[in-house]
Every structure is written in C-alpha cells, then in structure tokens.
Protein backbone atom coordinates (compact mmCIF):
# COMPACT_ATOMS: atom_id res chain seq x y z
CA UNK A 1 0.00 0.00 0.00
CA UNK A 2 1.31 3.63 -0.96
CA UNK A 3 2.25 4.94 2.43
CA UNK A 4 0.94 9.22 2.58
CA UNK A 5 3.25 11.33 4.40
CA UNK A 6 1.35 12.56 7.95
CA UNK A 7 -0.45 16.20 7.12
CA UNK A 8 -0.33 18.86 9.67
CA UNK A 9 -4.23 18.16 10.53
CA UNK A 10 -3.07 15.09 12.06
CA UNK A 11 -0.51 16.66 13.97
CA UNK A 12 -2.81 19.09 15.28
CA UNK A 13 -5.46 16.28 16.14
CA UNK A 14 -2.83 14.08 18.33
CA UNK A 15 -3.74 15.45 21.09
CA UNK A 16 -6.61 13.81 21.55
CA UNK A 17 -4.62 10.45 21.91
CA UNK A 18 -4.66 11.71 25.33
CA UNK A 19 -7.94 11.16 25.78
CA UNK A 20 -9.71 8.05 26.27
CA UNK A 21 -13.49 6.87 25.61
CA UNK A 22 -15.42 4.68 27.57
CA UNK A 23 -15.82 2.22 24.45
CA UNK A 24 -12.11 1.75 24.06
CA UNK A 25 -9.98 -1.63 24.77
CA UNK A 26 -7.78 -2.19 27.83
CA UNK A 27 -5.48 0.51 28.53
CA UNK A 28 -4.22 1.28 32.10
CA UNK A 29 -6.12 3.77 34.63
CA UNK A 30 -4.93 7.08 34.22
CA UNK A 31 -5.17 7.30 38.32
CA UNK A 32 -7.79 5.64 40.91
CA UNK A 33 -8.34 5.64 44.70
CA UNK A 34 -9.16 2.60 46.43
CA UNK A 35 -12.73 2.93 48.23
CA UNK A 36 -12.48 2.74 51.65
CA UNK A 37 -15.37 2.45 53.78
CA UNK A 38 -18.93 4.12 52.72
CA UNK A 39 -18.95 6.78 54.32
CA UNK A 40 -16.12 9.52 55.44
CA UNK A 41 -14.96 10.53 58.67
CA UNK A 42 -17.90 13.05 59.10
CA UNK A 43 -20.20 10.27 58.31
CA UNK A 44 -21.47 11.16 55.09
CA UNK A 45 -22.05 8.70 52.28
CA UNK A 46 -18.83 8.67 49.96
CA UNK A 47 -19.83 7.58 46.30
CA UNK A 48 -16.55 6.36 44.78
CA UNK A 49 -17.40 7.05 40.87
CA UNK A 50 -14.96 5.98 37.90
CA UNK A 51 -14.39 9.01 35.67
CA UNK A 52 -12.70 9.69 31.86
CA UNK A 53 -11.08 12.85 31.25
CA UNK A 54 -13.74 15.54 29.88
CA UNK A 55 -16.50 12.75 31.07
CA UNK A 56 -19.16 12.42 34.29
CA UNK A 57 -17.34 14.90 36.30
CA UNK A 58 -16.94 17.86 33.76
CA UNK A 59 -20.57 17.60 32.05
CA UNK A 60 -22.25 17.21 35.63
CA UNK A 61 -20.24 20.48 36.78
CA UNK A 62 -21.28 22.32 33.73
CA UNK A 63 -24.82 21.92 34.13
CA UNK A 64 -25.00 22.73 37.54
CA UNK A 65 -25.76 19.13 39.20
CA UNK A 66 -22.51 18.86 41.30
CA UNK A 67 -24.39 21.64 43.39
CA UNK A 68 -26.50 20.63 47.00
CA UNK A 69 -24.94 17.14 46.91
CA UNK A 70 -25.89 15.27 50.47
CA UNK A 71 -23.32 12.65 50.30
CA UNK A 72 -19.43 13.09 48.64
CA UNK A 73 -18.18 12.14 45.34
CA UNK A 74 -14.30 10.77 45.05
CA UNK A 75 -13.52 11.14 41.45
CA UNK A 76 -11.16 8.28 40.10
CA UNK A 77 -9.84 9.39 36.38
CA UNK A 78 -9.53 6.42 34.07
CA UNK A 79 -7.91 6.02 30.02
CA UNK A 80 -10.96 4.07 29.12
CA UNK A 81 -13.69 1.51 29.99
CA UNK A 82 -12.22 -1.93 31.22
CA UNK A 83 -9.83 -0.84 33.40
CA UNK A 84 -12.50 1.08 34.72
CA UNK A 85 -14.63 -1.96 35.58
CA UNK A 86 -11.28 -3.57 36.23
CA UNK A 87 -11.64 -1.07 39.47
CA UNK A 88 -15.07 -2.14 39.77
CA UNK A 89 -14.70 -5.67 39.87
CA UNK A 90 -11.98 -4.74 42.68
CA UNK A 91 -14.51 -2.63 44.99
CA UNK A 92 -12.16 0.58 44.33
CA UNK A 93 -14.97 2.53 42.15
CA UNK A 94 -18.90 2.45 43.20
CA UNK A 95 -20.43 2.96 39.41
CA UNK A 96 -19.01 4.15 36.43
CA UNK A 97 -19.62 4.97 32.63
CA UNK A 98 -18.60 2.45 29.61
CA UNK A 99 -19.79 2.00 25.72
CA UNK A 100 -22.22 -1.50 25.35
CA UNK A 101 -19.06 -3.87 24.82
CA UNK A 102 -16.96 -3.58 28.12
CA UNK A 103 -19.14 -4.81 30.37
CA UNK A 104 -19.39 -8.04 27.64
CA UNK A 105 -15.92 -8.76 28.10
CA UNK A 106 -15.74 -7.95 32.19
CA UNK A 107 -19.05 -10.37 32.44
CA UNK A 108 -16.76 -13.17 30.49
CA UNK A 109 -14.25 -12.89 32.65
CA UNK A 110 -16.55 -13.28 35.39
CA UNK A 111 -16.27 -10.01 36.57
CA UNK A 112 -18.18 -8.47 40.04
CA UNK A 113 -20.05 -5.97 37.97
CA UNK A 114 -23.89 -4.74 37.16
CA UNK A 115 -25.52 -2.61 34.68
CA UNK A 116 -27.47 -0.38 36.44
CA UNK A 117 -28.85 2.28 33.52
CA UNK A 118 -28.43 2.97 30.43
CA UNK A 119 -28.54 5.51 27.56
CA UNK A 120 -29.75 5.22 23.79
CA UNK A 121 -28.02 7.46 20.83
CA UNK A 122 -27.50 8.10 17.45
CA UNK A 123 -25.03 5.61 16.24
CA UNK A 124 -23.64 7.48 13.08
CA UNK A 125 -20.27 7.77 14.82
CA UNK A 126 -19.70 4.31 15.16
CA UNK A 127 -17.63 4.76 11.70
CA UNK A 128 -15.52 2.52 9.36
CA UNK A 129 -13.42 5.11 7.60
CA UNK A 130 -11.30 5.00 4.41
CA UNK A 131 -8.67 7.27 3.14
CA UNK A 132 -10.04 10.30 0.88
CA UNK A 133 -8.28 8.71 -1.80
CA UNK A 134 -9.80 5.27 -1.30
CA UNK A 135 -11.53 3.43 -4.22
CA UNK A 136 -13.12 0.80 -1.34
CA UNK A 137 -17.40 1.83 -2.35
CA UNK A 138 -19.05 -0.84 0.02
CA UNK A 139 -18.65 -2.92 3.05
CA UNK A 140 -18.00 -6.15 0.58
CA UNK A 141 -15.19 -4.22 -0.75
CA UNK A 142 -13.05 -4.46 2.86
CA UNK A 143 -12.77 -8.26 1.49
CA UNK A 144 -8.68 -9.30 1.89
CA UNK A 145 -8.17 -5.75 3.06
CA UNK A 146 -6.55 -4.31 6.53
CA UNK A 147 -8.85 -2.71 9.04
CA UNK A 148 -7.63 -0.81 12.40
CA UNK A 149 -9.68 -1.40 15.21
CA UNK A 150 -9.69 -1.43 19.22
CA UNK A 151 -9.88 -4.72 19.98
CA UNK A 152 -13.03 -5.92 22.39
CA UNK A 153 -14.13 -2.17 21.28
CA UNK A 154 -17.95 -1.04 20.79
CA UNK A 155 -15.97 -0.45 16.98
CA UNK A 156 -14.83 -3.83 16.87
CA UNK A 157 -18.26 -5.53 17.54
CA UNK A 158 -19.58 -3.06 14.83
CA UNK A 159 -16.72 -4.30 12.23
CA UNK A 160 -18.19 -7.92 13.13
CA UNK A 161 -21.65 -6.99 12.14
CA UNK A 162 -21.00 -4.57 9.32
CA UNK A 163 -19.32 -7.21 8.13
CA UNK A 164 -21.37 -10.19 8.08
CA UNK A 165 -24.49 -7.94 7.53
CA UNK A 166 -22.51 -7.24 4.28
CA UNK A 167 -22.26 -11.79 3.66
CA UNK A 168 -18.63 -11.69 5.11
CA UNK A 169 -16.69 -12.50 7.81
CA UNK A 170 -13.98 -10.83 10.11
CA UNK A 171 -11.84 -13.62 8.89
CA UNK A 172 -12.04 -12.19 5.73
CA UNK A 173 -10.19 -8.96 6.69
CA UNK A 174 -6.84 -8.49 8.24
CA UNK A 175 -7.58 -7.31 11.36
CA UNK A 176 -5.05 -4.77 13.16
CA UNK A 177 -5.46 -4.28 16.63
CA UNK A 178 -4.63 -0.97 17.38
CA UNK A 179 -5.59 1.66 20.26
CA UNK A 180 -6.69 4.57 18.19
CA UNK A 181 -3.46 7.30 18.86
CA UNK A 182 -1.91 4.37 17.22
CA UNK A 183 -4.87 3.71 15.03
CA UNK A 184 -5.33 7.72 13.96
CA UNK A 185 -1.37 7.59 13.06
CA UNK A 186 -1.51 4.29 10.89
CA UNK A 187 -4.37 5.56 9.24
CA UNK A 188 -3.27 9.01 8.17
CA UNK A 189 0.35 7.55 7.24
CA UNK A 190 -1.44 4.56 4.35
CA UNK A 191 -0.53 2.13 6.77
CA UNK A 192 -4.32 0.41 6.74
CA UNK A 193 -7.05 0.28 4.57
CA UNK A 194 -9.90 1.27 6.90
CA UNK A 195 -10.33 2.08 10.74
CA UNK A 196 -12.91 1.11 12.63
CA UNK A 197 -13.70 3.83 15.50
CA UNK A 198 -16.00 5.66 17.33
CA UNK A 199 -16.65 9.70 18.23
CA UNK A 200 -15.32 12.11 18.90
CA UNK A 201 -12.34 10.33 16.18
CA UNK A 202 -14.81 10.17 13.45
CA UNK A 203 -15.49 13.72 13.79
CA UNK A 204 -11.84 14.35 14.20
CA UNK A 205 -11.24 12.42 10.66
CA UNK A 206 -13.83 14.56 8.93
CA UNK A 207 -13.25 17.89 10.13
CA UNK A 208 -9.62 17.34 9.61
CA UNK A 209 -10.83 16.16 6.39
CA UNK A 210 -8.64 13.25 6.73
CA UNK A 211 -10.88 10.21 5.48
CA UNK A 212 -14.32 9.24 4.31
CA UNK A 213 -17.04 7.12 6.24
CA UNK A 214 -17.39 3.76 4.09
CA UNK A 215 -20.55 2.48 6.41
CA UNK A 216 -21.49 3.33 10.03
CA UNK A 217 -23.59 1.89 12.41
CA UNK A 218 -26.91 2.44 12.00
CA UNK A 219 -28.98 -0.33 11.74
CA UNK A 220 -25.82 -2.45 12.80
CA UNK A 221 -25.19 -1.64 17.09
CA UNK A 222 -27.55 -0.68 19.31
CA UNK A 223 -26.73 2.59 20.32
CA UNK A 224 -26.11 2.44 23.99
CA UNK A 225 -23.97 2.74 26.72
CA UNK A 226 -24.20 1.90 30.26
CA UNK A 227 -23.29 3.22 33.89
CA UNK A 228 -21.93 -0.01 35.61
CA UNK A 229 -21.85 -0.36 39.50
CA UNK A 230 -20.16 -2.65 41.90
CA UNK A 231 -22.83 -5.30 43.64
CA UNK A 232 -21.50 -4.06 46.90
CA UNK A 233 -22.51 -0.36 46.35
CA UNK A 234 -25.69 -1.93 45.76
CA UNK A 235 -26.21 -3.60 48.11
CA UNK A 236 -25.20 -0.83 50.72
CA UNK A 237 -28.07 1.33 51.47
CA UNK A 238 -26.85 4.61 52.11
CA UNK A 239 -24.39 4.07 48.43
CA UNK A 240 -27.48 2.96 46.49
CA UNK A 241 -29.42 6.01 47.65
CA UNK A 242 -26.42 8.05 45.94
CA UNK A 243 -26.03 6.13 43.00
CA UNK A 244 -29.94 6.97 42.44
CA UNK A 245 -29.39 10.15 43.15
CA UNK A 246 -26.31 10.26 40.90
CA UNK A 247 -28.46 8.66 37.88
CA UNK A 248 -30.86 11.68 38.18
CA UNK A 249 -28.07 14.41 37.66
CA UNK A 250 -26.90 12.52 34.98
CA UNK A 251 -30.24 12.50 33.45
CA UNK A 252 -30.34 16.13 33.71
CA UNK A 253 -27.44 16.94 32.67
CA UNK A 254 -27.86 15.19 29.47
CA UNK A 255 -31.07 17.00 28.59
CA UNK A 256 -28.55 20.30 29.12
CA UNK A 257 -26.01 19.19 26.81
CA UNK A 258 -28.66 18.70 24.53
CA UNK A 259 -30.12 22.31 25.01
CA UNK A 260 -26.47 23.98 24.86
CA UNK A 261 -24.54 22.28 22.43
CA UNK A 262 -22.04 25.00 21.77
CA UNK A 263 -21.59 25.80 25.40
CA UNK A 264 -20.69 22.04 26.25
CA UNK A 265 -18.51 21.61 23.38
CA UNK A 266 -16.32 24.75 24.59
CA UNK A 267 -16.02 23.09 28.15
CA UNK A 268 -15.19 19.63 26.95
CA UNK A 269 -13.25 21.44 23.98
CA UNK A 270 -10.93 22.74 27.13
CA UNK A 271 -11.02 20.49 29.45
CA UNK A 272 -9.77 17.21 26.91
CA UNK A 273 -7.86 19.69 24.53
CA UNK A 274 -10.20 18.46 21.44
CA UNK A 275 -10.71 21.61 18.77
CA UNK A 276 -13.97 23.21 19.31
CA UNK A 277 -14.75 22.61 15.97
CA UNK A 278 -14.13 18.54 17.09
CA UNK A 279 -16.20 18.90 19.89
CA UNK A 280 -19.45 20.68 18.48
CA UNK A 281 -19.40 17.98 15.68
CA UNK A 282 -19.09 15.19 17.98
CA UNK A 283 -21.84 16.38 20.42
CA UNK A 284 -24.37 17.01 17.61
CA UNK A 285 -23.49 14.03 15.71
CA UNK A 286 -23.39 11.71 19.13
CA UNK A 287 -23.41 12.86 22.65
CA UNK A 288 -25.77 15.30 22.14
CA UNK A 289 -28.56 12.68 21.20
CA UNK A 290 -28.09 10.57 23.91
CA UNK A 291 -31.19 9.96 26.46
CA UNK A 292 -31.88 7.58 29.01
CA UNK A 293 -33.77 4.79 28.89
CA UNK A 294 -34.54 1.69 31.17
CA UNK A 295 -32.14 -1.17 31.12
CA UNK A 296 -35.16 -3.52 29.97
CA UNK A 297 -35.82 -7.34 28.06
CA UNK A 298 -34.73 -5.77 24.39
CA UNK A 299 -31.67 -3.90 25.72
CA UNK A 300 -30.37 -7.18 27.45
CA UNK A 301 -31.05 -9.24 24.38
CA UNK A 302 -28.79 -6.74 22.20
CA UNK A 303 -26.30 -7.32 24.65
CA UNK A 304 -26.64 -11.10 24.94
CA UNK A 305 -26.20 -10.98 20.97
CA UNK A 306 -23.05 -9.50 21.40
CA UNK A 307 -21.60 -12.01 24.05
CA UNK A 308 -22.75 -14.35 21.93
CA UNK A 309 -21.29 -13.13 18.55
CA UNK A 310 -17.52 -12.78 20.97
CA UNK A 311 -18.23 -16.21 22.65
CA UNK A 312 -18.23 -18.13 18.88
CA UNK A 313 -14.90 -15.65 18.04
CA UNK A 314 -13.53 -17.28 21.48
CA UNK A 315 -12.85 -13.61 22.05
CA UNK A 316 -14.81 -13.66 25.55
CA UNK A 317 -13.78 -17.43 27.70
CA UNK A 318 -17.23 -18.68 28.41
CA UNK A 319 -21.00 -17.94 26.72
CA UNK A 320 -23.12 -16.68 29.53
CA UNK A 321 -26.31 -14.97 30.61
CA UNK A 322 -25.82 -11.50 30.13
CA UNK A 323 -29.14 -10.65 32.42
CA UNK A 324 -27.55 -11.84 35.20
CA UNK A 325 -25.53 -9.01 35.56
CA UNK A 326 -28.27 -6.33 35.41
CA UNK A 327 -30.15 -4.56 37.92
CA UNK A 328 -33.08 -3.21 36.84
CA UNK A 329 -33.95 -1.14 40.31
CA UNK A 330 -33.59 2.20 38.35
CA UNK A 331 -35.35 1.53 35.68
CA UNK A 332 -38.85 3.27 37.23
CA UNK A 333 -40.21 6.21 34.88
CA UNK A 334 -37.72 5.75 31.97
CA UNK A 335 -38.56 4.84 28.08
CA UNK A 336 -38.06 1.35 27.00
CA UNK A 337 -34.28 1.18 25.22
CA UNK A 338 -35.32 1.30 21.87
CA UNK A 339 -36.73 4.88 22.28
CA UNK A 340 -35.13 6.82 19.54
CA UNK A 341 -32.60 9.25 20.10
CA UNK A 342 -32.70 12.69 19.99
CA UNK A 343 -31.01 14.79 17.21
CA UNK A 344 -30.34 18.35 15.64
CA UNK A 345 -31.90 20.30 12.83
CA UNK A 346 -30.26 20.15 10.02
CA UNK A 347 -27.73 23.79 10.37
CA UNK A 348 -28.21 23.97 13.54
C-alpha cells in the first residue's frame, strides 16, 4: 500500500490520543483511589465514581448538578472503559460509565459488575473510515483488506456486524489491533485500509478532512452505553441512595447538553484539549442525542447478541447470561431502550 506522508491536521489532532473513551480496549487507569469504607470521617455517604477525562465529572459540573450534593463524590480518572470496571470488579470505584461492549468482556471474565442504567443514541459515529483517496465503495469491498480497530471495542463488535451484515466474515479482513493514537497515526500515514472507531475520532477524521465514512452503524449496534456499579454499592443502602441520586443528575445533565450544544462543546473542547470545531461535531453528531432509557428485556437481548457473537470468536472465555448481571432497580419512569434518540436540525 502507498504509504501518505502525515499532514499537519493530524498533527494538530494528536492530542486527543490523550484522551480516552469509555468504548475503548484495555489501557491502564490514568489514576484511581481505592474505596475505603462508605462513608467519610464526618459520616457522610462517599460515592466512589470511575471518571474519563472531559466525562461524568466535567458535564455534571457544567450543568450545575454537582451543586447541594448530600453525600461526597471521590472522582477516580480512568484512560478508558475496562480498566475502569477492572476497578469495579476490585470494589475501588462504586459505578461508572462504559460503551455497550466492556461490560461483555468484564461479564466473560466473570467479573463483580452490574448494569445499572443505560442511555440510547444516534449511532452514526460508530464509523468505518477509508482514506479520501480510497476506491473501497461498500462494506463487501473491505474483502482481503486491513482494518484498524480497538480490539473488544464497541468499533470492533460493529466491524463484526458490518461485516457479516454485508455476507462476510472478520476472517475475511486483516484485522489490526490498534488503540486509536496508534490507530489515527496508521491511518493518516497509508498504513491500513480502513479504521474502525467511534466519536469524537470520526469527527476528528472529517473535520480534519482526513478520510471518508465507508458504512457506520446504523442499523448495525444498538446505540447504547451503560453506567456499571459494583454489587457491593448496591447492596449498601446509604451508596445505592447516591447512585440513584447520581443517575438523576446525569439524566439532567444530558437534557442540558442537549439544550447547549455549543456551550458544552467549549467546556469539553478545554477540558480534553479536542478543537472546538471537534467537539461541536461530535456532540451534535453523538453525545448530544443521547437519552436515558430503562435497562429492559430488548436492551439485554442486544447485549446477549453480542456475548454471543464474541463467545463463537472465542474472544470472551465462556458464553453466559448476560441478564444476570443487570439490575433493573432504576429503571422506574424511563422509556423502554429502543426509544429513539434525539437529534439536531439540520444547520443547527
């Protein structure tokens, strides 16, 4: 393959390797704290949440719902979603935010953890992108070709299904597994045919103008991501009052992000070091249409079809029930999963 020299927009976008999304593949924690007891020294209830940089902690604060709080939050920052539940499944972090595929592969390796809510979204930034230049037309076209991809990513489950939705298999692709700083250089440089990735990097591709979406996944994931808590926060009274509570704010919050695009984008613009420009694209094209909805029958059957699909790749260790690590207790007042997402006018 003709290898293209690196352009400055890629230069410029490298930043964002910093960064880390809760649908990524194992990485290490950025930083944690261990739990401790539930409650401090003054006796209030301490909620021990897992956090990624520009995530929970910096939308919550920007919509006002870190405000009148009647228990403590400990922030733990984390470079993406298993090691987060890695922390979970070790009773250092209470609940915490992931894409729909980490808590597969935590659940196959038998980990302590339990989907407690869940959001639904627009799903156009799950991307499979080509070079500008690229003469690949269709999904059938990726057929003996090389493909970038997170591995046990929300991305790579949506390569699996793009793919056989399309009469092939991932067999019939060379597969590269690559974080996506890695991914977002190997791309750019001609290294790989196609990546396989998620927002805010598809909106960095296209407003850098640095590729082309081949397919996406509409019609091919689900759309959802999940907070995830630890069965011992659960089952402690005072923490599951707060992680109630905490589901509420987030709930708010998201209708705010909603309502004030531009403002979020120029907070999480500054606070992960993505270009505004980045940010606004990736909250109207993804974030932005998120809303909660219960953690019900069809949103545990999506899932289960993804353990399944990772079970017969031998990519997860065991096939199991992915319903038995759900806890519906939220779930009161909330649409059922497949409630559509929200999304913005055209120019707006």
């Amino acid at each position: 393959m003709k290898r293209r020299p690196l352009p400055l927009a890629l230069l410029m976008l490298i930043p964002l390797s910093l960064l880390a999304s809760g649908c990524s593949g194992a990485s290490p924690a950025a930083s944690s704290g261990g739990s401790g007891s539930g409650t401090d020294g003054k006796g209030s209830v301490v909620l021990n949440v897992g956090d990624q940089k520009g995530g929970a902690e910096a939308v919550l604060r920007a919509a006002g719902e870190l405000d009148d709080l009647d228990y403590r939050i400990k922030w733990s920052t984390f470079t993406s979603g298993p090691p987060l539940l890695e922390a979970v499944n070790a009773k250092a972090v209470d609940i915490g935010s992931v894409g729909n595929t980490p808590p597969v592969f935590a659940a196959g390796a038998e980990s302590k953890v339990t989907v407690v809510a869940a959001t639904h979204g627009d799903t156009s930034g799950e991307t499979i992108l080509v070079p500008n230049d690229s003469k690949l037309k269709r999904t059938e076209d990726l057929k003996g070709r090389s493909v970038a991809v997170a591995q046990g990513s929300s991305a790579h489950y949506q390569l699996v299904a793009s793919m056989r939705k399309a009469g092939l298999e991932l067999s019939d692709v060379k597969v590269t597994y690559l974080q996506p700083a890695d991914a977002l250089a190997a791309f750019a440089g001609g290294k790989v045919d196609a990546w396989a990735v998620w927002d805010p990097y598809t909106s960095q591709v296209l407003t850098g103008k640095l590729g082309k979406v081949l397919t996406d996944g509409r019609g091919v994931v689900n759309g959802l991501n999940f907070q995830v808590a630890a069965p011992g926060a659960l089952a402690d009274k005072g923490k599951s009052a707060a992680v109630g509570d905490y589901l509420k704010r987030l709930r708010r919050a998201e209708n705010w992000v909603y309502e004030h695009p531009e403002e979020w984008a120029k907070v999480w613009a500054k606070d992960t070091g993505l270009p505004y420009e980045v940010a606004l694209a990736a909250v109207k094209r993804t974030y932005g249409t998120r809303i909660s909805v219960a953690v019900d029958q069809e949103a545990i059957a999506s899932e289960q079809e993804i353990a399944d699909t990772f079970a017969e790749l031998k990519l997860v260790p065991r096939r199991f029930d992915f319903a038995d690590y759900v806890d519906t207790r939220f779930n009161k007042g909330l649409p059922p999963s497949t409630t559509e997402g929200r999304s913005y006018k055209e120019g707006s």
